[in-house]
Protein backbone atom coordinates (compact mmCIF):
# COMPACT_ATOMS: atom_id res chain seq x y z
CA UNK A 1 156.02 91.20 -153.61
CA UNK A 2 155.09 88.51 -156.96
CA UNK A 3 158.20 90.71 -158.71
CA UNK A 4 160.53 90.20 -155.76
CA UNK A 5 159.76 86.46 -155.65
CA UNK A 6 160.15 86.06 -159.04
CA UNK A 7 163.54 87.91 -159.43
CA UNK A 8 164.44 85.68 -156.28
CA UNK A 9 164.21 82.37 -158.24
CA UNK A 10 165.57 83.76 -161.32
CA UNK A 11 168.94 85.14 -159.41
CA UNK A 12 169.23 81.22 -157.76
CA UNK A 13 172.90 80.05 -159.61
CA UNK A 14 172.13 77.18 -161.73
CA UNK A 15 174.93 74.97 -159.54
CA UNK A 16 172.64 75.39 -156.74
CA UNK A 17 169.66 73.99 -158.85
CA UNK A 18 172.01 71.24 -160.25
CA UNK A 19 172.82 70.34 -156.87
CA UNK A 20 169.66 69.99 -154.84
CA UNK A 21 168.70 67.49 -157.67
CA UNK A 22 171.58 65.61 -157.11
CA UNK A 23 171.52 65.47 -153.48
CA UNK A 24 167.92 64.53 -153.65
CA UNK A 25 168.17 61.86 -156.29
CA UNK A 26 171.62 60.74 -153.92
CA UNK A 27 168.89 60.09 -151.09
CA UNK A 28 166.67 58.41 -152.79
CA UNK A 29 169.27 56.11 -154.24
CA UNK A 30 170.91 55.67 -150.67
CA UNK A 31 167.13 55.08 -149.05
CA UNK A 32 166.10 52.58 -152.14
CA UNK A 33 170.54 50.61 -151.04
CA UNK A 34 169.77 50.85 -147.40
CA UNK A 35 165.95 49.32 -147.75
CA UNK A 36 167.37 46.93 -150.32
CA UNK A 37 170.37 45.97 -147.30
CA UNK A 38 168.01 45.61 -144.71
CA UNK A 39 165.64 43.39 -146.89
CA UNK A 40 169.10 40.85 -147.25
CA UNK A 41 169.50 41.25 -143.49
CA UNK A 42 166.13 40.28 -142.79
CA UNK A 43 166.22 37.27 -145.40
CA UNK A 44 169.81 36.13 -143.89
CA UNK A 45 168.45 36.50 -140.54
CA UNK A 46 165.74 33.92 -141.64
CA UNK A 47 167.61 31.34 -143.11
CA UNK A 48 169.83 31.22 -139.54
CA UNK A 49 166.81 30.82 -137.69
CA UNK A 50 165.55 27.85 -139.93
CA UNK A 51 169.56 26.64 -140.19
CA UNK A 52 168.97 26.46 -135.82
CA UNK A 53 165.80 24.96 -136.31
CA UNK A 54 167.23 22.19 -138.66
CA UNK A 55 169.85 21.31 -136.46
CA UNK A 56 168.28 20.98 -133.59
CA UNK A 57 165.63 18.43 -135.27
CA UNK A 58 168.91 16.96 -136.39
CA UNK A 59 170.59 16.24 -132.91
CA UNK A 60 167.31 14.91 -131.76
CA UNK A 61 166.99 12.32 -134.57
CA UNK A 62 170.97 11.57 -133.30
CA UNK A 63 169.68 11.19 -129.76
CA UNK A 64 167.03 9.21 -130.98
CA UNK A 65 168.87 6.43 -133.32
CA UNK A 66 171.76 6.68 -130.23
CA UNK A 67 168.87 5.25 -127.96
CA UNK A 68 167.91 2.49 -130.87
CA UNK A 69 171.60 1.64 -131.00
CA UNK A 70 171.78 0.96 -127.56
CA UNK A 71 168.72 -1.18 -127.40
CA UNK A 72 169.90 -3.32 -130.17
CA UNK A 73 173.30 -3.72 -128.61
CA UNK A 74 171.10 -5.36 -125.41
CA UNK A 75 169.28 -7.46 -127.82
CA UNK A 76 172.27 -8.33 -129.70
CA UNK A 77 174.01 -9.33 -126.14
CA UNK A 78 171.34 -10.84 -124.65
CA UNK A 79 171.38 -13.20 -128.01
CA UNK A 80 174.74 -14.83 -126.40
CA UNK A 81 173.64 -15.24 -122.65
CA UNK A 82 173.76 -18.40 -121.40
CA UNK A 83 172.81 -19.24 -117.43
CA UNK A 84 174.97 -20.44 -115.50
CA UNK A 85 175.14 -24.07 -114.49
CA UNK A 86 177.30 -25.63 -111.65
CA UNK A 87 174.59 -28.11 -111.33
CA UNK A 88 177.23 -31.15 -111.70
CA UNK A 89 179.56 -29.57 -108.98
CA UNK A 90 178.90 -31.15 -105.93
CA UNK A 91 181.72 -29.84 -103.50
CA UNK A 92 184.14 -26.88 -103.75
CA UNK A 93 186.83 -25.40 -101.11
CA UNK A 94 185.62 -21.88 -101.03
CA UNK A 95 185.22 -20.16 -97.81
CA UNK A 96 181.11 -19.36 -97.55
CA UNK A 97 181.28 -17.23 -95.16
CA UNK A 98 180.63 -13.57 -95.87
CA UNK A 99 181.94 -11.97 -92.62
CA UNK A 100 185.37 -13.59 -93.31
CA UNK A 101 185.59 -11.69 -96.15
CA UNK A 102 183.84 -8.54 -95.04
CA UNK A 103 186.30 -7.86 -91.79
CA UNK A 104 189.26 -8.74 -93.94
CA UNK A 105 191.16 -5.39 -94.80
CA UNK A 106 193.18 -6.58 -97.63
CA UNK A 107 189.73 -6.40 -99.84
CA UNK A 108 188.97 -2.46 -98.46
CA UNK A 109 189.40 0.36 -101.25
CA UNK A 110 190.35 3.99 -100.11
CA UNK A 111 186.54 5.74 -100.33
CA UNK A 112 188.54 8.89 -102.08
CA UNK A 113 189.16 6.35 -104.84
CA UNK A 114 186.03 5.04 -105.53
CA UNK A 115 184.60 8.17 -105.29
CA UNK A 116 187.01 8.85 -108.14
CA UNK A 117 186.14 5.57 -110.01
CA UNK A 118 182.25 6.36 -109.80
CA UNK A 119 182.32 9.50 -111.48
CA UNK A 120 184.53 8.03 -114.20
CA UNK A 121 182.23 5.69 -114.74
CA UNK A 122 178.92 8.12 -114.86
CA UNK A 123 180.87 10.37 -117.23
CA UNK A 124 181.99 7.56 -118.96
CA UNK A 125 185.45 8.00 -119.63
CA UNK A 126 186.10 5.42 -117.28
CA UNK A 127 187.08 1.54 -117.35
CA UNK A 128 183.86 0.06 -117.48
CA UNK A 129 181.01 0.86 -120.22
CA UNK A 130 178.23 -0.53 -122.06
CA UNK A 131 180.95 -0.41 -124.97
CA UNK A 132 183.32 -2.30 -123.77
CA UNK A 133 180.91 -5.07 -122.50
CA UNK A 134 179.44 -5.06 -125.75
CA UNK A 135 182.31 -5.38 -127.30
CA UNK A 136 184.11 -8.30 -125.35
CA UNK A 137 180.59 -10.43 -125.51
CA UNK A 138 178.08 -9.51 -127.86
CA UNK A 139 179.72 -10.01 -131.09
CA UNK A 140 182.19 -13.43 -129.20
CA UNK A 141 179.32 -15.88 -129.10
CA UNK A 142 178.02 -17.30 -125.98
CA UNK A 143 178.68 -15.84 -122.14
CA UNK A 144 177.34 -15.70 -118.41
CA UNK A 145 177.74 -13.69 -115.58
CA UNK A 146 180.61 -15.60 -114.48
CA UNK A 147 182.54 -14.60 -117.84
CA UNK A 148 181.31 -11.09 -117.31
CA UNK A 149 182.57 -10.69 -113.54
CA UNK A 150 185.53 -12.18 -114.28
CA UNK A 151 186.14 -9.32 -116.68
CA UNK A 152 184.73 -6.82 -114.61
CA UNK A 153 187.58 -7.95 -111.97
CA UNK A 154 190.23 -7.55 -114.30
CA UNK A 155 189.29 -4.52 -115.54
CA UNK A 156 188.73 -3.21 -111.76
CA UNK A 157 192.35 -4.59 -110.82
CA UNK A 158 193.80 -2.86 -113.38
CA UNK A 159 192.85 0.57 -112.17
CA UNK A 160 193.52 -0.38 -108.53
CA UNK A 161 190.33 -1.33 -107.59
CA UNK A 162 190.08 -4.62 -105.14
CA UNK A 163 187.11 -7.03 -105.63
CA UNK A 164 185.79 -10.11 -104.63
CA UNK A 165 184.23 -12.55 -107.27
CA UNK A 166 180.98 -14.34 -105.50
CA UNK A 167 179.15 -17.09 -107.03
CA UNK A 168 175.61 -17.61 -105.31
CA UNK A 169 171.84 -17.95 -106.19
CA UNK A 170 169.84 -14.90 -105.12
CA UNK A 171 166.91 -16.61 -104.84
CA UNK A 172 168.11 -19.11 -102.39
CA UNK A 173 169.60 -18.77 -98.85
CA UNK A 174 172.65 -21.49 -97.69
CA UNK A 175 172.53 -22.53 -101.40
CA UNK A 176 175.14 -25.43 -102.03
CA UNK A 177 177.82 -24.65 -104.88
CA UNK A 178 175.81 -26.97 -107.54
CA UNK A 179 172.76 -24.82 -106.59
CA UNK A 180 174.20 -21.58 -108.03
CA UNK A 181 173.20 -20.08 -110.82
CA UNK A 182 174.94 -16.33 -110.59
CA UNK A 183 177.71 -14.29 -110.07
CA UNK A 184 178.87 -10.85 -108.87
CA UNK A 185 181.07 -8.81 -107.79
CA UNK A 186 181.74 -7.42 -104.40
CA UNK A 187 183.69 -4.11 -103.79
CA UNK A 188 184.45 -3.18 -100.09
CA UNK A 189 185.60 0.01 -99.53
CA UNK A 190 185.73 2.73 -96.20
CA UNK A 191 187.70 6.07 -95.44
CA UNK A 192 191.03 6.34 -94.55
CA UNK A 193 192.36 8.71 -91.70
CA UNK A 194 195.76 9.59 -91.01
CA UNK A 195 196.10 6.70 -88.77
CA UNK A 196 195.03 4.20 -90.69
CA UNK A 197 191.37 2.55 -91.75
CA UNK A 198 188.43 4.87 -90.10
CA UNK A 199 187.08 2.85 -87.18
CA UNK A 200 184.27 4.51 -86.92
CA UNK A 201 182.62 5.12 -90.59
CA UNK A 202 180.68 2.24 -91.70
CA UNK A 203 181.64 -0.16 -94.17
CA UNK A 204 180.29 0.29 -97.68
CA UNK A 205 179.81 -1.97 -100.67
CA UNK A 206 179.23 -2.03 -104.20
CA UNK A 207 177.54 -4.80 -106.07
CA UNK A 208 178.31 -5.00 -109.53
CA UNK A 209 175.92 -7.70 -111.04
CA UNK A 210 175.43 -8.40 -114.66
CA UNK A 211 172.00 -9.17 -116.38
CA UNK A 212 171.31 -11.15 -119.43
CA UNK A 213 170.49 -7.37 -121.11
CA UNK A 214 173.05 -5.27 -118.87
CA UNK A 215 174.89 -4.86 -116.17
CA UNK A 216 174.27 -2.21 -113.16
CA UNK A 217 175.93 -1.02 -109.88
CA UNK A 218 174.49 -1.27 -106.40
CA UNK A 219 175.28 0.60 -103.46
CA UNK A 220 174.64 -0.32 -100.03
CA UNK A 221 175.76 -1.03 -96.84
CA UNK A 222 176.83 -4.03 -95.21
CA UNK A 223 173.22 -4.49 -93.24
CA UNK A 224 171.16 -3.99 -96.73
CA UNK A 225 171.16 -7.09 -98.66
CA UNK A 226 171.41 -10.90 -97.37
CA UNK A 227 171.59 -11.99 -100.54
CA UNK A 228 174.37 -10.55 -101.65
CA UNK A 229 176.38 -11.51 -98.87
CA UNK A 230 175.26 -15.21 -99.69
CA UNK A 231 177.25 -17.33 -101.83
CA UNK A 232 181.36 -18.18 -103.06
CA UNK A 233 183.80 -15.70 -102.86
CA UNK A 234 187.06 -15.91 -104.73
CA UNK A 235 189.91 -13.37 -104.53
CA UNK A 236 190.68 -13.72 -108.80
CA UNK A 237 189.29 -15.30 -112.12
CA UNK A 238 192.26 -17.93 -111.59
CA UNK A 239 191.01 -19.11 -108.35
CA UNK A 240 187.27 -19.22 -109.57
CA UNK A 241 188.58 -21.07 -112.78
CA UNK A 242 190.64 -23.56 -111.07
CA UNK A 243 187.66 -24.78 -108.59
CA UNK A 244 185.33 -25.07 -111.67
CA UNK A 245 187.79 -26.93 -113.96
CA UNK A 246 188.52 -29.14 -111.23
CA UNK A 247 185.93 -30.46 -110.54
């Protein structure tokens, strides 16, 4: 049996031999390629996750200096406020009375279309932003929230919203014109039917009153808040402007 094994390995062709060491030392090779590969892989894989990691610490400092530049922009804005004073205005022709305003349809707005205006303005591609009040008072010097709703009505107007400028003290109730000290902006608005004005959905309102830091929106209904029904109402800037400088 030794003799048959040994004539066995001597009648192998030399090829074969020459072979099965190459296609052993082949497998090696492609083993030590495909562990060196995966170790690359692994590494690359790495350096993403820390890449990720980076950016999101990144877009959190962004978020966080975003917030800083908005407080400083409030600062910066507040730096111009001035109060208003209408102290040496004894007597104006405005009508005081809220209802006369309220039952008037000429001031309503479509509801569809402030619905339309609000989420502009939350998504803030709309006509109205911290921006552009920034921009218009906190670098011009001095303002009050008569300047500012005087804006906020022309901006409003020029996107087809109606409002109503009111001038009033919210601290006060049947304040006299020299006792104001404020200003808003009222914006009346209900649905409308195929026939006309809904006669049975209730009136709503928004209230858009600047601050000596910023300016917010308020919504409510007509029953919610005395004192913003309280106070001056003009129709336009011009009309506000003429009653003040003529005095």
């Amino acid at each position: 049996m030794a003799e048959y094994k040994e004539i066995l390995v001597e009648k192998t062709p030399r090829w074969v031999k020459i072979l099965m060491v190459i296609l052993f030392i082949g497998n090696i090779v492609g083993w030590s390629s495909w562990s060196g590969h995966l170790e690359t892989i692994n590494e690359y894989g790495q350096q993403v996750e820390d890449l990720q990691w980076e950016n999101q610490q990144l877009r959190q400092e962004v978020e966080s200096r975003e917030a800083d530049i908005s407080l400083l922009e409030d600062d910066l804005r507040a730096l111009g406020y001035r109060p208003v004073d209408l102290s040496t205005i004894e007597v104006t022709s405005r009508r005081n009375e809220f209802i006369t305003i309220a039952d008037d349809s000429s001031f309503w707005n479509k509801r569809q279309d402030i619905d339309k205006f609000l989420e502009n303005l939350l998504s803030r591609t709309g006509i109205i932003s911290e921006y552009d009040i920034g921009r218009a008072f906190a670098s011009g010097g001095t303002w009050d929230a008569i300047d500012l709703t005087k804006s906020y009505w022309e901006k409003l107007k020029d996107n087809g919203i109606i409002s109503v400028i009111v001038v009033g003290n919210l601290d006060l109730h049947g304040e006299t014109f020299s006792e104001c000290n404020h200003s808003w902006l009222l914006v009346f608005y209900t649905d409308w039917e195929s026939d006309g004005w809904s006669k049975t959905k209730p009136l709503g309102i928004l209230i858009f009153e600047p601050t000596q830091r910023y300016s917010f929106v308020i919504h409510i209904v007509p029953e919610a808040s005395i004192q913003y029904q309280e106070g001056y109402f003009y129709i336009s800037p011009s009309e506000l402007e003429a009653d003040i400088e003529g005095q």
